[in-house]
C-alpha atoms as a PDB file:
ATOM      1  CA  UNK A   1     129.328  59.065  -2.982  1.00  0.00           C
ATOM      2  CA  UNK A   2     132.704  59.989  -1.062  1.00  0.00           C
ATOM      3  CA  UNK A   3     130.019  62.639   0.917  1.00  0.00           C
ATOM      4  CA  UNK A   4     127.812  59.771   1.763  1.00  0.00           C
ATOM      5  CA  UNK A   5     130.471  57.284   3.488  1.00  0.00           C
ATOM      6  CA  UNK A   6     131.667  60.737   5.317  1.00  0.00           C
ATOM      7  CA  UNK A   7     128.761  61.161   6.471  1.00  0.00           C
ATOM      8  CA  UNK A   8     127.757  57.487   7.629  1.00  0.00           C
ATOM      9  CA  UNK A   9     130.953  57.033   9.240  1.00  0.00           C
ATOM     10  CA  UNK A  10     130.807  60.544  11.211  1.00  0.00           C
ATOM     11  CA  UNK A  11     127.004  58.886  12.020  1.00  0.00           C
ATOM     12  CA  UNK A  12     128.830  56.052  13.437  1.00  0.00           C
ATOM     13  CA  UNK A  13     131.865  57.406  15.676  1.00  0.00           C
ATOM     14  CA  UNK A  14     128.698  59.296  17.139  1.00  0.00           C
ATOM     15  CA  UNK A  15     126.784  56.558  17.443  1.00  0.00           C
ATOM     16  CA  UNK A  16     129.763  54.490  19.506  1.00  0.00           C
ATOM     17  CA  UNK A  17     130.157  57.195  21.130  1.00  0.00           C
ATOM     18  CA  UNK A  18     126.994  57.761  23.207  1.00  0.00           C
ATOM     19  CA  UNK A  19     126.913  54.133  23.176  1.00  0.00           C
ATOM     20  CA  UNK A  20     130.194  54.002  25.077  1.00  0.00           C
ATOM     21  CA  UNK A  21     129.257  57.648  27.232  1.00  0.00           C
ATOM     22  CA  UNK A  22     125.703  55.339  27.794  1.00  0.00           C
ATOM     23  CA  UNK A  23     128.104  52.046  28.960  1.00  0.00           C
ATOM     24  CA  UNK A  24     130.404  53.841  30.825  1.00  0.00           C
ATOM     25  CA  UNK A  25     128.022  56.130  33.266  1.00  0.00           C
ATOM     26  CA  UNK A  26     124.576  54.512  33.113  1.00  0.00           C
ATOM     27  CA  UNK A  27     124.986  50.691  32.333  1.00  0.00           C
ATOM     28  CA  UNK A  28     127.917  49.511  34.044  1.00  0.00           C
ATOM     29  CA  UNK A  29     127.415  51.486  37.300  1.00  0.00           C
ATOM     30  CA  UNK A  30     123.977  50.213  37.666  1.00  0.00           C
ATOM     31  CA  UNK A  31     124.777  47.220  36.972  1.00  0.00           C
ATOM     32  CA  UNK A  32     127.673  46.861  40.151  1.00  0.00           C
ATOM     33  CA  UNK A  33     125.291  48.605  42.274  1.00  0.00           C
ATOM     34  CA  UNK A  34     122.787  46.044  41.344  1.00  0.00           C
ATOM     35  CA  UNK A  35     124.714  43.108  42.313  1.00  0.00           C
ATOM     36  CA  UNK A  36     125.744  44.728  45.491  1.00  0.00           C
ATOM     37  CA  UNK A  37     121.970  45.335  46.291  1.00  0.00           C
ATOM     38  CA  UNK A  38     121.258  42.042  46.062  1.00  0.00           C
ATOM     39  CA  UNK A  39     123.470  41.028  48.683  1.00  0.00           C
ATOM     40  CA  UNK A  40     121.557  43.763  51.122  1.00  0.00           C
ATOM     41  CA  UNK A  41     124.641  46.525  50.527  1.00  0.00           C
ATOM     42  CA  UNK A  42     122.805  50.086  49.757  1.00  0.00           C
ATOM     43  CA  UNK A  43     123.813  53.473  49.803  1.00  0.00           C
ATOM     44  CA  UNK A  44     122.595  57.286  48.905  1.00  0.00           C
ATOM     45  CA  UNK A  45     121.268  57.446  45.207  1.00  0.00           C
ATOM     46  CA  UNK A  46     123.989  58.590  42.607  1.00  0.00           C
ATOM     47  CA  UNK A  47     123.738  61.490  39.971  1.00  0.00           C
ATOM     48  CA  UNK A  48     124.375  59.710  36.664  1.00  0.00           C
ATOM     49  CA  UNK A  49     127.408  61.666  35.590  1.00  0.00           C
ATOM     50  CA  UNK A  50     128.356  63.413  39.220  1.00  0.00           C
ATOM     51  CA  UNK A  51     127.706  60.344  41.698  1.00  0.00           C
ATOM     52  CA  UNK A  52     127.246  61.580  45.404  1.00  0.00           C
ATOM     53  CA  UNK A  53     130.167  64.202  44.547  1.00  0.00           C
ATOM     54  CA  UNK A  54     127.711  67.017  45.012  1.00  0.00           C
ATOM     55  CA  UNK A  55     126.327  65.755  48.308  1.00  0.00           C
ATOM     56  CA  UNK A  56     129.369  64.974  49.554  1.00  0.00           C
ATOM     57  CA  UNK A  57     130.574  68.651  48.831  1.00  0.00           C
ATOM     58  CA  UNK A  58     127.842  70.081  50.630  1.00  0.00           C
ATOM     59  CA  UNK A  59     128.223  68.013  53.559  1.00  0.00           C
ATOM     60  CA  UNK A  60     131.241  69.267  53.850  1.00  0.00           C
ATOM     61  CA  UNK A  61     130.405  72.919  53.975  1.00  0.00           C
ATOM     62  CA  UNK A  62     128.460  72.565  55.981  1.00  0.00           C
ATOM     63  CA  UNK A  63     130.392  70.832  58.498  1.00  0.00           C
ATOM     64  CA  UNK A  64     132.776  73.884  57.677  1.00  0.00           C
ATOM     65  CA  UNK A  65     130.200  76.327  58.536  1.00  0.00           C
ATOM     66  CA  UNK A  66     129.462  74.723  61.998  1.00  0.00           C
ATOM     67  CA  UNK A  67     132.950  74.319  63.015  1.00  0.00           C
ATOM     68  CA  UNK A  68     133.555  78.094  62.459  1.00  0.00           C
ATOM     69  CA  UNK A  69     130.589  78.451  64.755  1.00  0.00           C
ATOM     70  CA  UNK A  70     131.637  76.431  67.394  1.00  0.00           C
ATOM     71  CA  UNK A  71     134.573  78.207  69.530  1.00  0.00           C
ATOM     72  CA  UNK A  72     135.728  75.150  71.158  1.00  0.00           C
ATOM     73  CA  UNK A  73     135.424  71.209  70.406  1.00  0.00           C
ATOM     74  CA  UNK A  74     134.349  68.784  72.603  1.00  0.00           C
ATOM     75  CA  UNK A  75     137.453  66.740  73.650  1.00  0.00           C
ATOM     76  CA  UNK A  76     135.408  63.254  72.425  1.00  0.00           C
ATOM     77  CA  UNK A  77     134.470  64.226  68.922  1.00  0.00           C
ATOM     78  CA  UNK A  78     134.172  62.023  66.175  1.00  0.00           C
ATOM     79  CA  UNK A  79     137.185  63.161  64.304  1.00  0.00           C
ATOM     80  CA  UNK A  80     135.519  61.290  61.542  1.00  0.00           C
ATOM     81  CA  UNK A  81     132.564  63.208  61.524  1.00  0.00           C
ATOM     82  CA  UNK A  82     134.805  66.089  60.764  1.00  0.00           C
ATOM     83  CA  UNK A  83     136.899  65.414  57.923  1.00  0.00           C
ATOM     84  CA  UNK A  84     135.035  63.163  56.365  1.00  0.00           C
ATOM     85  CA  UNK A  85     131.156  64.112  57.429  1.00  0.00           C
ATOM     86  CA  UNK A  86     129.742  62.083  54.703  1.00  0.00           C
ATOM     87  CA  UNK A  87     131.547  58.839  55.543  1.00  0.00           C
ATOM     88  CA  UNK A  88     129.972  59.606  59.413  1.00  0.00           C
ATOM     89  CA  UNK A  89     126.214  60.228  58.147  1.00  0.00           C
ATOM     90  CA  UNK A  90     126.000  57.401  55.376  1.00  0.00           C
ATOM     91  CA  UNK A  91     127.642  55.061  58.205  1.00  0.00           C
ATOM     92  CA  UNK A  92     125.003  55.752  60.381  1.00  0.00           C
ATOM     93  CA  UNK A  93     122.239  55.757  57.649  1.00  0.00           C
ATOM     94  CA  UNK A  94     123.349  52.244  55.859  1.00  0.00           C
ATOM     95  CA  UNK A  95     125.442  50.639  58.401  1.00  0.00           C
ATOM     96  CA  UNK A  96     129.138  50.281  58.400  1.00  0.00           C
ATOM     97  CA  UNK A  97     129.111  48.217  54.911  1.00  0.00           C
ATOM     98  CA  UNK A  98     127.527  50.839  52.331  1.00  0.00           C
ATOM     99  CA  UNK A  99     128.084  51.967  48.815  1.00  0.00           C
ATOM    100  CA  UNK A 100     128.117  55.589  46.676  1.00  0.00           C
ATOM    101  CA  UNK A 101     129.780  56.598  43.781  1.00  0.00           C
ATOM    102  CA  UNK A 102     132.244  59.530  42.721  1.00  0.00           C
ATOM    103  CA  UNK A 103     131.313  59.751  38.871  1.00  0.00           C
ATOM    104  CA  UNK A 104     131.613  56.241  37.125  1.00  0.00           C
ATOM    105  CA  UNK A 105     133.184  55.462  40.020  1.00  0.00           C
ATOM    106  CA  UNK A 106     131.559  53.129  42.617  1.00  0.00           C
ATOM    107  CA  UNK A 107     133.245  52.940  45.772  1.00  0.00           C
ATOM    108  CA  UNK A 108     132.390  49.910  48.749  1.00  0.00           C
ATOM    109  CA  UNK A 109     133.103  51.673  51.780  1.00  0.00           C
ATOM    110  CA  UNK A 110     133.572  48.634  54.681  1.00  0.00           C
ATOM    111  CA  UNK A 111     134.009  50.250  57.635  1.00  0.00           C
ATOM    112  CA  UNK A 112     133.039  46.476  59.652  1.00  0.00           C
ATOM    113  CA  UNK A 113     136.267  45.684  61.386  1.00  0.00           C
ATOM    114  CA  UNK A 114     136.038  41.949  60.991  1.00  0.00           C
ATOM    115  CA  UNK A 115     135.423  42.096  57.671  1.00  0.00           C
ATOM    116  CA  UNK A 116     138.196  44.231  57.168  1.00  0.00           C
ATOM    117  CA  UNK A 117     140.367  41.734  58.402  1.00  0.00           C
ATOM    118  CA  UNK A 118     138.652  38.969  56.552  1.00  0.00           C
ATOM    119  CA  UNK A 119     139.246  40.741  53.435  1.00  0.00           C
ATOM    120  CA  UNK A 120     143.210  41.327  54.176  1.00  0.00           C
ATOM    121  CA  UNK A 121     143.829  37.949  55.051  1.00  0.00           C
ATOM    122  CA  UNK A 122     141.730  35.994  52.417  1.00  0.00           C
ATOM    123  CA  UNK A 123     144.827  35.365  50.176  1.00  0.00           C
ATOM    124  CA  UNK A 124     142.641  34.572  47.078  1.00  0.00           C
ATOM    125  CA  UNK A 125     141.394  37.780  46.170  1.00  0.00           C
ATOM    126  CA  UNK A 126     143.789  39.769  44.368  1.00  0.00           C
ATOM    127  CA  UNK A 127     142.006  42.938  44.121  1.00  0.00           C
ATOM    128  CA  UNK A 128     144.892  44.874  42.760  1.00  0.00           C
ATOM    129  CA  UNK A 129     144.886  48.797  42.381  1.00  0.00           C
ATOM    130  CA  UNK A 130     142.081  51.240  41.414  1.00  0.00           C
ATOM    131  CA  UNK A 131     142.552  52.181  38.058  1.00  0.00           C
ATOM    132  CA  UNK A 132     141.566  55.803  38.634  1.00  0.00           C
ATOM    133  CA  UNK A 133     145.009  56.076  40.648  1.00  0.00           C
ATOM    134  CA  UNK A 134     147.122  55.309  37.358  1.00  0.00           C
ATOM    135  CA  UNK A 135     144.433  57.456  34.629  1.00  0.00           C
ATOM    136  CA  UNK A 136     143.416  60.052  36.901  1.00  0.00           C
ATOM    137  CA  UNK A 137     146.530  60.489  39.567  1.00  0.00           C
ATOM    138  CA  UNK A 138     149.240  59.347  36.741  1.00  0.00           C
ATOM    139  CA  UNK A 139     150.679  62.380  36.101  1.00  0.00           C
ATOM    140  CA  UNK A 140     151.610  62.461  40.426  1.00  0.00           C
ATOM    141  CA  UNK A 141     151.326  58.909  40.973  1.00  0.00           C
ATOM    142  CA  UNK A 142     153.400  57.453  37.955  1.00  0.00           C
ATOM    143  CA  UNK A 143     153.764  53.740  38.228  1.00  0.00           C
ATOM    144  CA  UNK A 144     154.996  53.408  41.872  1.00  0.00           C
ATOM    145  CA  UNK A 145     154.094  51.143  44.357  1.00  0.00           C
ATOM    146  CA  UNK A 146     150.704  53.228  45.384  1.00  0.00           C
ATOM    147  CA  UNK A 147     149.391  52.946  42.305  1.00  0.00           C
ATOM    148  CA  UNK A 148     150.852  49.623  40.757  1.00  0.00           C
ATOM    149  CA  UNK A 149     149.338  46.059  40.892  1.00  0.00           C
ATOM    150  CA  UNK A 150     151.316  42.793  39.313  1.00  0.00           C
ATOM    151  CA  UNK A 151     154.677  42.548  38.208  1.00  0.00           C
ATOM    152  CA  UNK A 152     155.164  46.495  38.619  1.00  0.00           C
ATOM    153  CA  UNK A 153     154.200  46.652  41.845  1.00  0.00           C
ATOM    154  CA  UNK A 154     156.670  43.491  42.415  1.00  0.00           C
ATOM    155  CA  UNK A 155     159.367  45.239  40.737  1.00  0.00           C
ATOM    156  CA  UNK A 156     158.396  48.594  42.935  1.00  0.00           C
ATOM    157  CA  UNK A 157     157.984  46.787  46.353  1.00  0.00           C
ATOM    158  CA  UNK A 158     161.628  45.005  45.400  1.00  0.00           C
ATOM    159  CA  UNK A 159     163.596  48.240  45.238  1.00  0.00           C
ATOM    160  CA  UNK A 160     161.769  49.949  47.622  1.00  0.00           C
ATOM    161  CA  UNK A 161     161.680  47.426  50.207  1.00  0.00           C
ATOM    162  CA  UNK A 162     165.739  47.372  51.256  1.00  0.00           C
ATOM    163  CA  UNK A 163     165.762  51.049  52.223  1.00  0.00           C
ATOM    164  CA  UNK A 164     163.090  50.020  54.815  1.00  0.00           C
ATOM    165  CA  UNK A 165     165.686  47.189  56.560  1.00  0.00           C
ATOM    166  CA  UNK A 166     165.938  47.953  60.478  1.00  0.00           C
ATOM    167  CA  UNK A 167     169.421  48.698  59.822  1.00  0.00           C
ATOM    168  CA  UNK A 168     168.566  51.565  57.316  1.00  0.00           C
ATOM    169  CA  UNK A 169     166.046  53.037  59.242  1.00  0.00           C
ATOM    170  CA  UNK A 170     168.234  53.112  62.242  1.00  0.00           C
ATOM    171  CA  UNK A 171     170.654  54.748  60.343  1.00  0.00           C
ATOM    172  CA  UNK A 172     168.223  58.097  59.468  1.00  0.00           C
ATOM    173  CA  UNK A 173     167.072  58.444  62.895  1.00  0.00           C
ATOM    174  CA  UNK A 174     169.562  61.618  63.779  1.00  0.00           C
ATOM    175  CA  UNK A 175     168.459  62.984  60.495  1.00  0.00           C
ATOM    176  CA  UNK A 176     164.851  63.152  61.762  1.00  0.00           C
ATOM    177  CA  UNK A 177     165.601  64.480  65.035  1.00  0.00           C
ATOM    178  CA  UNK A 178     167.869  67.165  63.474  1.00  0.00           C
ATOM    179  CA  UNK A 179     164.897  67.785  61.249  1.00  0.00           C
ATOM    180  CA  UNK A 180     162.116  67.822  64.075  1.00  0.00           C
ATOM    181  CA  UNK A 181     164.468  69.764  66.364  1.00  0.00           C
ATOM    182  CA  UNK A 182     164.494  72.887  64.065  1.00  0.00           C
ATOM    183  CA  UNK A 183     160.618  73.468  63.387  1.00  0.00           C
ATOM    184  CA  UNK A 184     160.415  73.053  67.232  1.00  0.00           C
ATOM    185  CA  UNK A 185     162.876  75.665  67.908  1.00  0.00           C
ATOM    186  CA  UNK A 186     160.597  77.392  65.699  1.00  0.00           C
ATOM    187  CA  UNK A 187     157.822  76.860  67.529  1.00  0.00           C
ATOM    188  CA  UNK A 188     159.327  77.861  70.712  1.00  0.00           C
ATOM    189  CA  UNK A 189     160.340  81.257  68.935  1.00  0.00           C
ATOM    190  CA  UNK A 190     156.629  81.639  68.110  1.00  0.00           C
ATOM    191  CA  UNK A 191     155.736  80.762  71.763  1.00  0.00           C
ATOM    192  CA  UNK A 192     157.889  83.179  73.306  1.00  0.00           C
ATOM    193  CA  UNK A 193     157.079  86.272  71.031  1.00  0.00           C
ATOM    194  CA  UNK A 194     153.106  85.479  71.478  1.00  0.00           C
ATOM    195  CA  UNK A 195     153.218  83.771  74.741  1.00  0.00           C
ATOM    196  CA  UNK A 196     152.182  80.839  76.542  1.00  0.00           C
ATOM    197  CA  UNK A 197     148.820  80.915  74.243  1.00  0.00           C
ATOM    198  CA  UNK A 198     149.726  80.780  70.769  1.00  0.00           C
ATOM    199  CA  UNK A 199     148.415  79.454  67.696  1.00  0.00           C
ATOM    200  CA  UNK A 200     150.557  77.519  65.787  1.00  0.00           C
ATOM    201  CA  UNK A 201     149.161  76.183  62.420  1.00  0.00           C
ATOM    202  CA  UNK A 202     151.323  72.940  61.967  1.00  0.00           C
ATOM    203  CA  UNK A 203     149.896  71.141  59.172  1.00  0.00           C
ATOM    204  CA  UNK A 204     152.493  73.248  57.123  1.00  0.00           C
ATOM    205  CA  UNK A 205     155.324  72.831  59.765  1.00  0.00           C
ATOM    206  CA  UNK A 206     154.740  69.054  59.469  1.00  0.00           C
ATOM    207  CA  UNK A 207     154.313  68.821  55.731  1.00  0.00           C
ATOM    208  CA  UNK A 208     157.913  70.567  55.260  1.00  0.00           C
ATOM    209  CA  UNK A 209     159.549  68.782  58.107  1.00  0.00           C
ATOM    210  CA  UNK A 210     158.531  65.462  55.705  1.00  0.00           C
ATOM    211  CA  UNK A 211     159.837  66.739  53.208  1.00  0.00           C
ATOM    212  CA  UNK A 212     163.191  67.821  54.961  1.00  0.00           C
ATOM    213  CA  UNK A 213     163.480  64.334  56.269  1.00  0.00           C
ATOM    214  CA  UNK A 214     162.721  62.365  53.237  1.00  0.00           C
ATOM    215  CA  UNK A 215     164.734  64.516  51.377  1.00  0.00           C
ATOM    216  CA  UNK A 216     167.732  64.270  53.658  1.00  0.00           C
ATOM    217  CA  UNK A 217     167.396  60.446  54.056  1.00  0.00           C
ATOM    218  CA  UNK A 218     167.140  60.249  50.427  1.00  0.00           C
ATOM    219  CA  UNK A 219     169.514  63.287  48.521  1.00  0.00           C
ATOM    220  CA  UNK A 220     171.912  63.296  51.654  1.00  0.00           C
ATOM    221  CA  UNK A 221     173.973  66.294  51.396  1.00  0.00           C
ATOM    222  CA  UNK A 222     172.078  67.456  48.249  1.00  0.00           C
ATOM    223  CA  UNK A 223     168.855  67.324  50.062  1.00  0.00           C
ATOM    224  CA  UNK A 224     167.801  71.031  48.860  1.00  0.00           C
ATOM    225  CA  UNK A 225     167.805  69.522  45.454  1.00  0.00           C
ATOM    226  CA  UNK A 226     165.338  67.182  47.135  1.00  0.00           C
ATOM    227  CA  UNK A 227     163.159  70.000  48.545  1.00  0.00           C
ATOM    228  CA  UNK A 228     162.880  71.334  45.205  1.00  0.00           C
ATOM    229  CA  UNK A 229     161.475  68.614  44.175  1.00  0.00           C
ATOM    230  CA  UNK A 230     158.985  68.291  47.121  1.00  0.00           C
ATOM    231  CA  UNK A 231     157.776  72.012  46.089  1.00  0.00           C
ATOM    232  CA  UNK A 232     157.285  70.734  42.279  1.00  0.00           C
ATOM    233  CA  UNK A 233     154.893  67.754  44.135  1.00  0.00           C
ATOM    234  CA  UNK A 234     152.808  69.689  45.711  1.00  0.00           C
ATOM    235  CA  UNK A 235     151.838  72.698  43.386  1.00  0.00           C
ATOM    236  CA  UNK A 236     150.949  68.568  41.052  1.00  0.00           C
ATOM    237  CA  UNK A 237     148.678  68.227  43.718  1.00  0.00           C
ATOM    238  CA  UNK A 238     146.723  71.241  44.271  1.00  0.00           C
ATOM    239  CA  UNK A 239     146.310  70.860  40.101  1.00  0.00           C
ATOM    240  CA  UNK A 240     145.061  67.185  40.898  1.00  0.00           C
ATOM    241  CA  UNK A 241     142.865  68.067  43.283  1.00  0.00           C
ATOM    242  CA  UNK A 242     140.423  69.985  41.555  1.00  0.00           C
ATOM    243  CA  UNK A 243     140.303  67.289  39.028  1.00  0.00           C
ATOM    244  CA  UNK A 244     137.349  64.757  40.062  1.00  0.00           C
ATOM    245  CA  UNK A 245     138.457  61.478  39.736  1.00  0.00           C
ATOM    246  CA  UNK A 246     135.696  59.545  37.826  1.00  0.00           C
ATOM    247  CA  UNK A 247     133.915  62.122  35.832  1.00  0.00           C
ATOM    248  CA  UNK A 248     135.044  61.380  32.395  1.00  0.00           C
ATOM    249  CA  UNK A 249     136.414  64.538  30.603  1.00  0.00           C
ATOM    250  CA  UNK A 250     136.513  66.794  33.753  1.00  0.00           C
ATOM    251  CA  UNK A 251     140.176  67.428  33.372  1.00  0.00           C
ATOM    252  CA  UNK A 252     139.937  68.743  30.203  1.00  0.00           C
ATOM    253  CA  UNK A 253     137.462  71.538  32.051  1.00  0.00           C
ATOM    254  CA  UNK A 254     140.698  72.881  33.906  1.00  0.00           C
ATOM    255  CA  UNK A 255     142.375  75.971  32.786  1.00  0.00           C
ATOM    256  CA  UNK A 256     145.452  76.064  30.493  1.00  0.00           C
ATOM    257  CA  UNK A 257     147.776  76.533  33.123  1.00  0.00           C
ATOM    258  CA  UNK A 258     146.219  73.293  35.150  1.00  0.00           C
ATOM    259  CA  UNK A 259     145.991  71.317  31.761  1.00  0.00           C
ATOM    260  CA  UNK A 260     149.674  72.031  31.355  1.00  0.00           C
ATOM    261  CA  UNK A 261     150.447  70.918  34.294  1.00  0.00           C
ATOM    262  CA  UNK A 262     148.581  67.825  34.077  1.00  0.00           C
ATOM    263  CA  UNK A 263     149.942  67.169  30.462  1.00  0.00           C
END
């Protein structure tokens, strides 16, 4: 007998399960896709478990691919049509309100000025956070303002607020032009080694001079403590970013060192 309600019960956590797996990336996103069709808001047809993640990865290589053919820009590019070449094609495809889907996830993409500012203003819509920022991101995110909604975020934008006084600000100004001074100076050391044409990659230069700056504004003296810290964010990240946000389970497909990380 014991057998038999072992077995009907194992029957039934499977049962809920695919139910739920069913509810969670079948149902429901059809469902808020459906109700935005209706209203004449389409978009590029989702993979049930994926969403346009693999077409927007390939779009992407691709614009990779031609970028390392081109040797030089044109000075009026879309700079949207480089980083993000999906957000440039589907724009021009659906119009500049438009809908896809990362996973489970389904994302409204309004890209319709005036009803951008419709949206900010209209004081009745509290729309809150995603909830992929606080699941997915947690573990870099915590509760903080970026990923908050309600009382937390309250309670976040309360402390947080004061250090952003005119007065305060004023205050950390000679840090940052301490702080911007020296990767100059190190730029100029680069220019006069290679010459008047150099290439200076300075999306590192700028990502460590925010970190000097925050660090210094916020650690004072101790601000190599803060640095630390800085370096301990960003290895979180790279972890993060393999981890699509959406596809339920996928962060259990890292390796042990990224799951670690994560946990």
């Amino acid at each position: 007998m014991s057998i038999v309600v072992e077995v009907v019960v194992a029957l039934g956590a499977v049962l809920f399960g695919l139910i739920h797996f069913l509810h969670v990336l079948v149902l429901k996103p059809k469902s808020l896709r459906s109700k935005l069709q209706k209203q004449g808001i389409h978009g590029p047809s989702p993979h049930f478990y994926f969403g346009n993640i693999k077409e927007i990865k390939t779009l992407l290589l691709q614009q990779q691919e031609l970028q390392a053919k081109q040797k030089e820009e044109e000075e009026d590019e879309d700079v949207t049509s480089t980083l993000f070449p999906h957000i440039h094609k589907w724009r021009n495809q659906y119009g500049p309100i438009y809908l896809f889907s990362s996973g489970s996830i389904q994302w409204l993409m309004v890209a319709d000025m005036e009803m951008v500012k419709e949206i900010l203003l209209n004081t009745s819509l509290d729309l809150g956070k995603p909830s992929y920022l606080s699941k997915d991101m947690g573990p870099l995110l915590g509760q903080g303002i970026l990923s908050s909604s309600g009382p937390i975020w309250a309670h976040q934008r309360k402390i947080i607020a004061p250090e952003l006084y005119l007065d305060k600000v004023k205050a950390m100004v000679d840090q940052i032009v301490d702080s911007t001074n020296i990767m100059l100076r190190s730029w100029e050391s680069i220019i006069e080694r290679d010459g008047i044409v150099s290439e200076i990659k300075i999306d590192e230069d700028l990502r460590s001079l925010s970190a000097d700056i925050i660090s210094r504004a916020c650690f004072g003296s101790n601000y190599v403590q803060g640095k630390e810290i800085f370096t301990k964010l960003r290895d979180l990240q790279k972890v993060l970013s393999k981890i699509y946000a959406g596809i339920p389970g996928f962060r259990y497909a890292s390796s042990s060192k990224d799951f670690r990380t994560y946990s």
